[in-house]
Protein backbone atom coordinates (compact mmCIF):
# COMPACT_ATOMS: atom_id res chain seq x y z
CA UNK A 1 134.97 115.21 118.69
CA UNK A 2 132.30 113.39 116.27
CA UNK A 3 130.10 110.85 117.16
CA UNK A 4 132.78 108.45 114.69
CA UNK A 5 135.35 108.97 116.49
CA UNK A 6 133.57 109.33 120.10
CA UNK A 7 135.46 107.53 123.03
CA UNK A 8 133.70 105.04 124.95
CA UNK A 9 132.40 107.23 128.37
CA UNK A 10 131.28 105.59 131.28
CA UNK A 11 130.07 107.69 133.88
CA UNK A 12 130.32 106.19 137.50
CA UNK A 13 126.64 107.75 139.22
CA UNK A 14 123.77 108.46 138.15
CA UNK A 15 123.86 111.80 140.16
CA UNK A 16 122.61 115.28 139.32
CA UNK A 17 126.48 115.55 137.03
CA UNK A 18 126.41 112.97 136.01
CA UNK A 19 123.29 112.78 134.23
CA UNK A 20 123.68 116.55 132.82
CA UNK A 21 127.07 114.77 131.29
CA UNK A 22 125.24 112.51 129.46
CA UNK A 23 122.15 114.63 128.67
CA UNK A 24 124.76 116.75 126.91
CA UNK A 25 126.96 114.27 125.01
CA UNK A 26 123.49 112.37 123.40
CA UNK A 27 122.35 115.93 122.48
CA UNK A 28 125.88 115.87 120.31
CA UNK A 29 125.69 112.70 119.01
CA UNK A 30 128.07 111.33 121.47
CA UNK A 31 127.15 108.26 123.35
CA UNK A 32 127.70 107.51 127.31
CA UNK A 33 127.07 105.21 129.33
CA UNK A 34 125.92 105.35 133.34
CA UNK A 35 126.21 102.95 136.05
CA UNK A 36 124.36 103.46 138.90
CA UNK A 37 124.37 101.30 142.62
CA UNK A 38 120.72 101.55 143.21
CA UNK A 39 118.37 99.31 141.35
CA UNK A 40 115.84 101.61 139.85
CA UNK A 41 115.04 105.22 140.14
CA UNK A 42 112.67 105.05 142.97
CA UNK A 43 115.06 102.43 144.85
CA UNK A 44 115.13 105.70 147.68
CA UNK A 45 114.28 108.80 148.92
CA UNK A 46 116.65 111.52 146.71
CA UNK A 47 117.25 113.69 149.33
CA UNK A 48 115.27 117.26 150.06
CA UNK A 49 115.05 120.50 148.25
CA UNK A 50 117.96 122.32 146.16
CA UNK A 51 117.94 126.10 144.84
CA UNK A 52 119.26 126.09 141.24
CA UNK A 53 121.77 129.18 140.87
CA UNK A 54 121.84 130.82 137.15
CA UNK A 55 125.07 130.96 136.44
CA UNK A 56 125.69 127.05 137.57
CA UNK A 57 122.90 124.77 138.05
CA UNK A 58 120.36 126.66 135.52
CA UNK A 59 123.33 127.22 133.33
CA UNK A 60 124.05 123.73 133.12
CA UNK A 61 120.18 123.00 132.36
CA UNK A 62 119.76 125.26 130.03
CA UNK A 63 122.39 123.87 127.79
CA UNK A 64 120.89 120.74 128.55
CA UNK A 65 117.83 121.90 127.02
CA UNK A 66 116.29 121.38 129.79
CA UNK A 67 115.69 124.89 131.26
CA UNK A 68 112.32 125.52 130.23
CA UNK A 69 111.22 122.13 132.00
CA UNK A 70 112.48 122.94 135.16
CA UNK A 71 110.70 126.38 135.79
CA UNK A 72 107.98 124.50 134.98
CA UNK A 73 108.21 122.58 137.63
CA UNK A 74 110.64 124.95 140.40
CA UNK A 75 108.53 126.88 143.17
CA UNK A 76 110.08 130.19 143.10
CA UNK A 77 108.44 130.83 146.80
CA UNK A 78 110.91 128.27 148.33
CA UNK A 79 113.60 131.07 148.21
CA UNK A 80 111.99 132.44 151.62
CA UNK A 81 114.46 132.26 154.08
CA UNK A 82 113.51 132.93 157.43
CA UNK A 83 116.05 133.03 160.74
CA UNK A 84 114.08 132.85 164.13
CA UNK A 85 115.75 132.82 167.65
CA UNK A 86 115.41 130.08 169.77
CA UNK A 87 112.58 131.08 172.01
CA UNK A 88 110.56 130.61 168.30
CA UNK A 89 110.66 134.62 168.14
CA UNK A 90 111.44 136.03 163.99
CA UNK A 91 114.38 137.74 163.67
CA UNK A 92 115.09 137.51 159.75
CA UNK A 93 112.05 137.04 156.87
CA UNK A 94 112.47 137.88 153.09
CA UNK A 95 113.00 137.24 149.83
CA UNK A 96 116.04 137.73 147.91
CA UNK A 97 115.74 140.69 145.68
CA UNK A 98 115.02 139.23 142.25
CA UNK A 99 113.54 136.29 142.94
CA UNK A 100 111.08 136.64 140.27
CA UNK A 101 113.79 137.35 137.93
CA UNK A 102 116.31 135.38 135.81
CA UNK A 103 118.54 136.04 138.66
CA UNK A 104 116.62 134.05 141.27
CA UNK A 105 117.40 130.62 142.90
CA UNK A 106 114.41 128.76 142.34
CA UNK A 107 113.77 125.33 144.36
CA UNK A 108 113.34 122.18 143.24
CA UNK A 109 113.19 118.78 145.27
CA UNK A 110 116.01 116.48 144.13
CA UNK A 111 113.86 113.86 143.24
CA UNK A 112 112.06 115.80 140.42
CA UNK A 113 115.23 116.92 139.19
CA UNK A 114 116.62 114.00 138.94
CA UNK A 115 113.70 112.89 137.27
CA UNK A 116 113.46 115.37 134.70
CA UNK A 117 117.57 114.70 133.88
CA UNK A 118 116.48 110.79 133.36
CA UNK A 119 113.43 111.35 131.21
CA UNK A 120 115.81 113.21 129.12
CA UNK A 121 118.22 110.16 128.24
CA UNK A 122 118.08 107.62 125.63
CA UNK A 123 116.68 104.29 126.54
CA UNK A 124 119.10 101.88 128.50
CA UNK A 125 121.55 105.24 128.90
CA UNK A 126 121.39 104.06 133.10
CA UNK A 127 122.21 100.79 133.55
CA UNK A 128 121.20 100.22 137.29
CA UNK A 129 121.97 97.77 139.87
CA UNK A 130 125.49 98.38 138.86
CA UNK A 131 127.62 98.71 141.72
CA UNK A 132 131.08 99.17 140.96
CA UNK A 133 133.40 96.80 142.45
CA UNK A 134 137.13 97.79 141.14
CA UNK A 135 138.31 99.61 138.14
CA UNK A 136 141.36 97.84 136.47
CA UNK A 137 143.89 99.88 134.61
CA UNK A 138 144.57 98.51 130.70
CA UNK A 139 147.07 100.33 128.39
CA UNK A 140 147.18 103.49 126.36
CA UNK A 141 145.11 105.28 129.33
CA UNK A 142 141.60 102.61 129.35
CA UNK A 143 140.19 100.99 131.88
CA UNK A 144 138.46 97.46 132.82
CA UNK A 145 135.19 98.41 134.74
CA UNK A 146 134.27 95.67 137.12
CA UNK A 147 130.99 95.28 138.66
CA UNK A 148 129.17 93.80 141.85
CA UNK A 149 127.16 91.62 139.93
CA UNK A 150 130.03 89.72 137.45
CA UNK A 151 130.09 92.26 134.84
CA UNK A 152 132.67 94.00 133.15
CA UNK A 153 133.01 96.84 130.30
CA UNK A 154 136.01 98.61 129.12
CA UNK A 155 136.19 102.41 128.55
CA UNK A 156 138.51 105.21 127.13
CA UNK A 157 137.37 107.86 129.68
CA UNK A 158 135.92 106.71 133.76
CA UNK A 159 133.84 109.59 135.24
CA UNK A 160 134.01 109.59 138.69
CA UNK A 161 130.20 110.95 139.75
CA UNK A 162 130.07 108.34 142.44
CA UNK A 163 129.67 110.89 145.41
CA UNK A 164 130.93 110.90 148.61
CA UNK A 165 132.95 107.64 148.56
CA UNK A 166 133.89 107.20 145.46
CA UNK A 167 135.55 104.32 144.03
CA UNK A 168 137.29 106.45 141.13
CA UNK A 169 138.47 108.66 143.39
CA UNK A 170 140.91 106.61 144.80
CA UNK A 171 142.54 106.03 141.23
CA UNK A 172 143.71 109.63 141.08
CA UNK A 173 143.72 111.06 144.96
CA UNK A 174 144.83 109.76 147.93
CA UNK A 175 142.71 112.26 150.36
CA UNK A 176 139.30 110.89 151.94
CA UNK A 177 136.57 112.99 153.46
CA UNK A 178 136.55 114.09 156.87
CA UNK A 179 134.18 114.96 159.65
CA UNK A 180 133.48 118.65 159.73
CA UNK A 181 132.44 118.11 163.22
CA UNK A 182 128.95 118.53 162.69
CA UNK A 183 126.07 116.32 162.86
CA UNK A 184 122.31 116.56 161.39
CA UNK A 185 119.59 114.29 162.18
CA UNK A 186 116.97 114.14 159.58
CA UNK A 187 113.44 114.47 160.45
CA UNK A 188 110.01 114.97 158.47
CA UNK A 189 106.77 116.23 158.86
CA UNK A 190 103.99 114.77 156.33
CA UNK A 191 101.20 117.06 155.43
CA UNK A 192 102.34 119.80 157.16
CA UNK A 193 99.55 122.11 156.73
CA UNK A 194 96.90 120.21 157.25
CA UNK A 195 98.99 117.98 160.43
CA UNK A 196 101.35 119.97 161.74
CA UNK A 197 99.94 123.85 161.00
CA UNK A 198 102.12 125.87 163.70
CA UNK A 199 105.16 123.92 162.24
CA UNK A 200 104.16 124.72 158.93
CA UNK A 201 103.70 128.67 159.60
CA UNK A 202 106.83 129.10 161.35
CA UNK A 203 108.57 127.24 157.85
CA UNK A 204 107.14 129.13 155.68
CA UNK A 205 107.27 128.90 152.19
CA UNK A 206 111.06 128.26 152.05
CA UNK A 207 113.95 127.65 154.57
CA UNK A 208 113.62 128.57 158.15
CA UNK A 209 116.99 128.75 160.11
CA UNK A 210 117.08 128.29 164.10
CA UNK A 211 120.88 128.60 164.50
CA UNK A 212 122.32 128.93 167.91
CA UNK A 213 125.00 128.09 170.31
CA UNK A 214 126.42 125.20 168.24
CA UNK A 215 123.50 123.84 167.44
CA UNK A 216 120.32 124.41 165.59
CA UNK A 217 117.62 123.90 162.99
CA UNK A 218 117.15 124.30 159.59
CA UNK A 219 113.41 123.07 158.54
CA UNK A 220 112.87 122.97 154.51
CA UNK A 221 109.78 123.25 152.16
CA UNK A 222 109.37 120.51 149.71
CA UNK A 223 106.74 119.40 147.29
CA UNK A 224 103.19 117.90 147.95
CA UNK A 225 102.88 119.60 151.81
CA UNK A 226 106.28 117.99 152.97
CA UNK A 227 108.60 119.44 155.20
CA UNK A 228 112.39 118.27 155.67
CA UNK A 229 113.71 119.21 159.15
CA UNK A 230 117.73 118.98 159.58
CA UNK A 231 118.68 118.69 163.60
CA UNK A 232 121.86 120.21 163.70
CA UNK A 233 124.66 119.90 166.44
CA UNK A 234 128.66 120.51 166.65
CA UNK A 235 129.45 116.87 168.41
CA UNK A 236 131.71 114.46 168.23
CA UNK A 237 131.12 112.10 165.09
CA UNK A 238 130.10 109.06 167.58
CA UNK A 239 127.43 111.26 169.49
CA UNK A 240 125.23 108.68 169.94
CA UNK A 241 127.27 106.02 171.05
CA UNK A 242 128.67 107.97 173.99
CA UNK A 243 124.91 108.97 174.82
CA UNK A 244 123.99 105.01 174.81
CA UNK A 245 121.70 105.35 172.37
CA UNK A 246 120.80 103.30 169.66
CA UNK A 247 119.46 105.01 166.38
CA UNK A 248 117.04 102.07 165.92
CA UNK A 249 115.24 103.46 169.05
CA UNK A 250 113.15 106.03 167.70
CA UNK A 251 111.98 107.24 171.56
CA UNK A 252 115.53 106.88 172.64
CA UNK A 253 116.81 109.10 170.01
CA UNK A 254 114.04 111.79 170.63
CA UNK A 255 114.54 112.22 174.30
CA UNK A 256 118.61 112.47 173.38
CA UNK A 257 117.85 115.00 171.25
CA UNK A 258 115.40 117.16 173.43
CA UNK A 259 118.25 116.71 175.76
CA UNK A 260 120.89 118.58 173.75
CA UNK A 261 118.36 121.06 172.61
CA UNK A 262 117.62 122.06 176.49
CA UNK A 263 116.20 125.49 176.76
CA UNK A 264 114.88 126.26 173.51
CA UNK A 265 111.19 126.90 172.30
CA UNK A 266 108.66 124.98 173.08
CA UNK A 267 107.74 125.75 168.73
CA UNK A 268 110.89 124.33 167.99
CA UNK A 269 111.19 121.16 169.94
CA UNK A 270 107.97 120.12 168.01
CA UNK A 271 110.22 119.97 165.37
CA UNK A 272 112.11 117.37 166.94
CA UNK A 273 108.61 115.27 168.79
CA UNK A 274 106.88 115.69 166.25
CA UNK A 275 108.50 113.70 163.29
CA UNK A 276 106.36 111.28 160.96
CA UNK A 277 109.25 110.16 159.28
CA UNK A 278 112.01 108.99 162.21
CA UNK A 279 115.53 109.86 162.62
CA UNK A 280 118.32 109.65 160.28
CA UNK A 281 121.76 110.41 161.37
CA UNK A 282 123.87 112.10 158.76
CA UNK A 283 126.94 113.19 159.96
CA UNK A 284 128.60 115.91 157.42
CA UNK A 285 132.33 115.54 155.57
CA UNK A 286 134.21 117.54 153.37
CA UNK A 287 137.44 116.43 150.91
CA UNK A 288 140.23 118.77 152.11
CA UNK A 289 140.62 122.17 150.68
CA UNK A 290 142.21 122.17 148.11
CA UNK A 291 141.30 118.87 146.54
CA UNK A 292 143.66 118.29 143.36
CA UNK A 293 144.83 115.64 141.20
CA UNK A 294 147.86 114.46 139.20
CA UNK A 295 146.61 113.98 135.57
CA UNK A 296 145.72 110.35 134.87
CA UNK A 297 144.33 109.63 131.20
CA UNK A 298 141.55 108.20 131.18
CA UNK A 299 139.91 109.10 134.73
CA UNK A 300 138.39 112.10 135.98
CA UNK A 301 135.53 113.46 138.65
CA UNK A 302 133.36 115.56 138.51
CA UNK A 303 130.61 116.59 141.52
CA UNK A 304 131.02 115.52 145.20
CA UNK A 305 133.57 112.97 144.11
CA UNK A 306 135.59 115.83 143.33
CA UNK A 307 134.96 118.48 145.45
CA UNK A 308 132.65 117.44 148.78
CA UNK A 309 131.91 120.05 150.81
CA UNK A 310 129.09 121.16 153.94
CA UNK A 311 125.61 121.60 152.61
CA UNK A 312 126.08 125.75 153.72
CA UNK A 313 127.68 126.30 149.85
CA UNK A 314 124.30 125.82 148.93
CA UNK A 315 126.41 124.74 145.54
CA UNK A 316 127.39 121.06 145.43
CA UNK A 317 124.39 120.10 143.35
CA UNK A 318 124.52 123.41 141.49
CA UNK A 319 128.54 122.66 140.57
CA UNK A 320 127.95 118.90 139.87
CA UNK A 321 125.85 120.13 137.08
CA UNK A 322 127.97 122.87 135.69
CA UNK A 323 131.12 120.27 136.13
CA UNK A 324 128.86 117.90 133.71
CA UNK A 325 128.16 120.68 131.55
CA UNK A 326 131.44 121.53 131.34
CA UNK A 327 132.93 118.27 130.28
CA UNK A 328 130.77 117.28 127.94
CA UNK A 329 131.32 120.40 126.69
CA UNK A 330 135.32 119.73 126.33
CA UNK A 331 134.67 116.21 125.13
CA UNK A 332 132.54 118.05 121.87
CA UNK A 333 134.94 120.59 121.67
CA UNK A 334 138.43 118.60 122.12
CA UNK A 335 139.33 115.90 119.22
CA UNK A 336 140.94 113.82 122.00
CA UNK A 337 140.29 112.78 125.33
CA UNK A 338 143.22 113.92 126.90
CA UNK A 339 142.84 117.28 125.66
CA UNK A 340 139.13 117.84 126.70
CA UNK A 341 139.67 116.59 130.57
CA UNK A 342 143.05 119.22 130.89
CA UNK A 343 140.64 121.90 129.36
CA UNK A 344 137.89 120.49 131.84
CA UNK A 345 140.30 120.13 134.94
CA UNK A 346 141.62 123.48 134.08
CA UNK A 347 138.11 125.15 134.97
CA UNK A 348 136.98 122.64 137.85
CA UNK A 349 139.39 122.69 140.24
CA UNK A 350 140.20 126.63 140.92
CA UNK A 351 136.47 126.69 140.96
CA UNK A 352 135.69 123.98 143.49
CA UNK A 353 138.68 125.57 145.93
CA UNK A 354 137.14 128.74 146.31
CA UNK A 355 133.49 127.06 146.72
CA UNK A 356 134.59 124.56 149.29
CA UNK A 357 136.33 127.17 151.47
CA UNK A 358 133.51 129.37 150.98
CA UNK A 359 131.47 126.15 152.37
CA UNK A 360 133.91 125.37 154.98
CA UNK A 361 133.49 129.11 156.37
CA UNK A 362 129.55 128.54 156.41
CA UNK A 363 129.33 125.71 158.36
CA UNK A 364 131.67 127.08 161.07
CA UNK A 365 129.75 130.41 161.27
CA UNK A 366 126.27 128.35 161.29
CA UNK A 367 127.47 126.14 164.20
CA UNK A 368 129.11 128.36 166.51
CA UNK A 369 128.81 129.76 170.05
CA UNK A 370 127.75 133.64 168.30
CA UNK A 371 125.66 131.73 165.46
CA UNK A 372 122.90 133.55 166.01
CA UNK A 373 124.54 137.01 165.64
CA UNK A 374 126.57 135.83 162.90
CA UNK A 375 124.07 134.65 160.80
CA UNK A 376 121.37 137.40 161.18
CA UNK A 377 124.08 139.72 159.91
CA UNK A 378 125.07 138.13 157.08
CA UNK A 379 121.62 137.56 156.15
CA UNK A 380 121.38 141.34 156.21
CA UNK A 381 124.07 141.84 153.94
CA UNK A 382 122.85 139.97 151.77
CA UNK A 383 118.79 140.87 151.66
């Protein structure tokens, strides 16, 4: 496809995949277009810390040109991963065997990477504050985009990268996500080493892992001395409400959670007393396994629009990426549109199955009554 005869691509999210989409098209002469909700790129927090795999994430970079720029700024130490029992005690502490190496997972907080994907773009690529409202179907396989704020644009290809709960989505699939029956609550700890020191050494440099009895802890490094602490519990999706407790109330949240966390380490609970940054609920859903599509010209996903799954892939950014890669890479290669999403479709979804079941097998081992014993073997196995 030449830049002559390019389609006009508008890519729904302004996501991790969606941005390598667009990063790659530009680099080919191909224009795209984003629209992204939030109003600006600092509108909020971008989440915590991701470990870029080479054969997806770091894949997708480096044919981004981008690859270089990201070691630059990745901290190769936040591959420690460290399991500790709940009395506090260490069980599990290593690194993965060629970390150093072009085969290591280096981490990254979201934010910069999403930064480093934006300063990449042409000017006025992201057009933000641009919620989408309803997509309109037009003939010969377009669409009508229509936004929030009164707007509309037409397009020959609609790239669902809109997340979770994605509006394009519901043009091609009928399936919605669903509670995996697990809960975290999101806590932080601000200048950990200096504030919070016993915290910070129990951390470590990466992720620590308290994982027991169907619930748990899973405390992350990121940049500038912050640590991201994930309160994990298998509960119903409602928790709270059948506890009578209102997530405003900061205190009433704490004592519910010291509650359900009865018995562990006195090290640990800090984790939960201690928080400088609150509580945020975040219950965790998947799309069904497998997620699949009828062919519809003119639409496609790509990321967790297509393929949400539990955070224990440790590959839904990483995939995103490689999806965005991918296309843009069918959309240079193809002469038509139609051709370049079956080619892209072709590779994404017997991809995302086996990744999403791998997830859904995580998250059941991490929260489970043996979680402990499951997870320090498979750590093993795999150190």
């Amino acid at each position: 496809m030449t830049s002559s005869s390019a389609p006009r691509i508008a890519i729904i999210g302004a996501g991790p995949g969606g941005l390598t989409c667009a990063r790659i098209l530009q680099q080919h002469g191909i224009a795209a277009t984003v629209h992204e909700r939030d109003a600006s790129r600092s509108a909020r927090d971008q989440g915590g810390t991701l470990d870029m795999h080479p054969h997806s994430g770091q894949d997708a970079l480096r044919q981004a040109g981008l690859l270089q720029d990201f070691l630059a700024l990745a901290r190769p130490e936040g591959q420690q991963m460290r399991l500790v029992g709940r009395d506090g005690s260490v069980l599990f502490d290593a690194v993965p065997p060629g970390a150093d190496t072009e085969d290591g997972n280096p981490e990254i907080d979201r934010g910069r990477l999403r930064d480093l994907l934006l300063d990449s773009l042409e000017p006025d690529t992201v057009h933000w504050n641009h919620k989408l409202a309803h997509v309109e179907p037009l003939t010969g396989g377009t669409h009508r985009l229509h936004f929030a704020d009164g707007t509309t644009t037409g397009a020959d290809l609609v790239v669902g990268a809109d997340g979770a709960w994605s509006q394009v989505r519901r043009l091609l699939s009928g399936a919605t996500p669903v509670y995996t029956g697990v809960t975290f609550v999101e806590a932080g700890l601000d200048d950990a080493d200096t504030r919070h020191p016993a915290l910070a050494s129990l951390t470590g440099d990466g992720t620590m892992m308290a994982l027991d009895d169907n619930r748990g802890f899973v405390a992350q490094r990121n940049s500038h001395q912050h640590i991201r602490v994930y309160i994990g519990m298998r509960t119903d999706e409602n928790w709270h409400q059948k506890a009578g407790v209102d997530l405003a109330d900061e205190g009433a949240v704490r004592e519910a959670l010291l509650e359900e966390f009865t018995g562990w380490g006195r090290g640990l609970l800090d984790f939960i007393a201690d928080t400088d940054t609150g509580y945020v609920n975040r219950p965790l859903y998947a799309l069904p396994v497998p997620h699949a599509w009828q062919r519809t010209p003119g639409l496609t996903l790509l990321g967790d629009a297509a393929h949400l799954m539990s955070p224990f892939s440790g590959m839904g950014a990483n995939l995103a990426m490689l999806d965005g890669a991918d296309l843009a890479r069918a959309l240079i290669d193809h002469t038509s549109v139609d051709d370049a999403v079956r080619a892209y479709e072709n590779l994404l979804l017997p991809r995302s199955r086996e990744a999403a079941e791998g997830a859904a097998e995580g998250i059941d081992s991490a929260f489970a009554p043996d979680s402990a014993a499951q997870t320090l073997a498979h750590m093993s196995r795999n150190h």
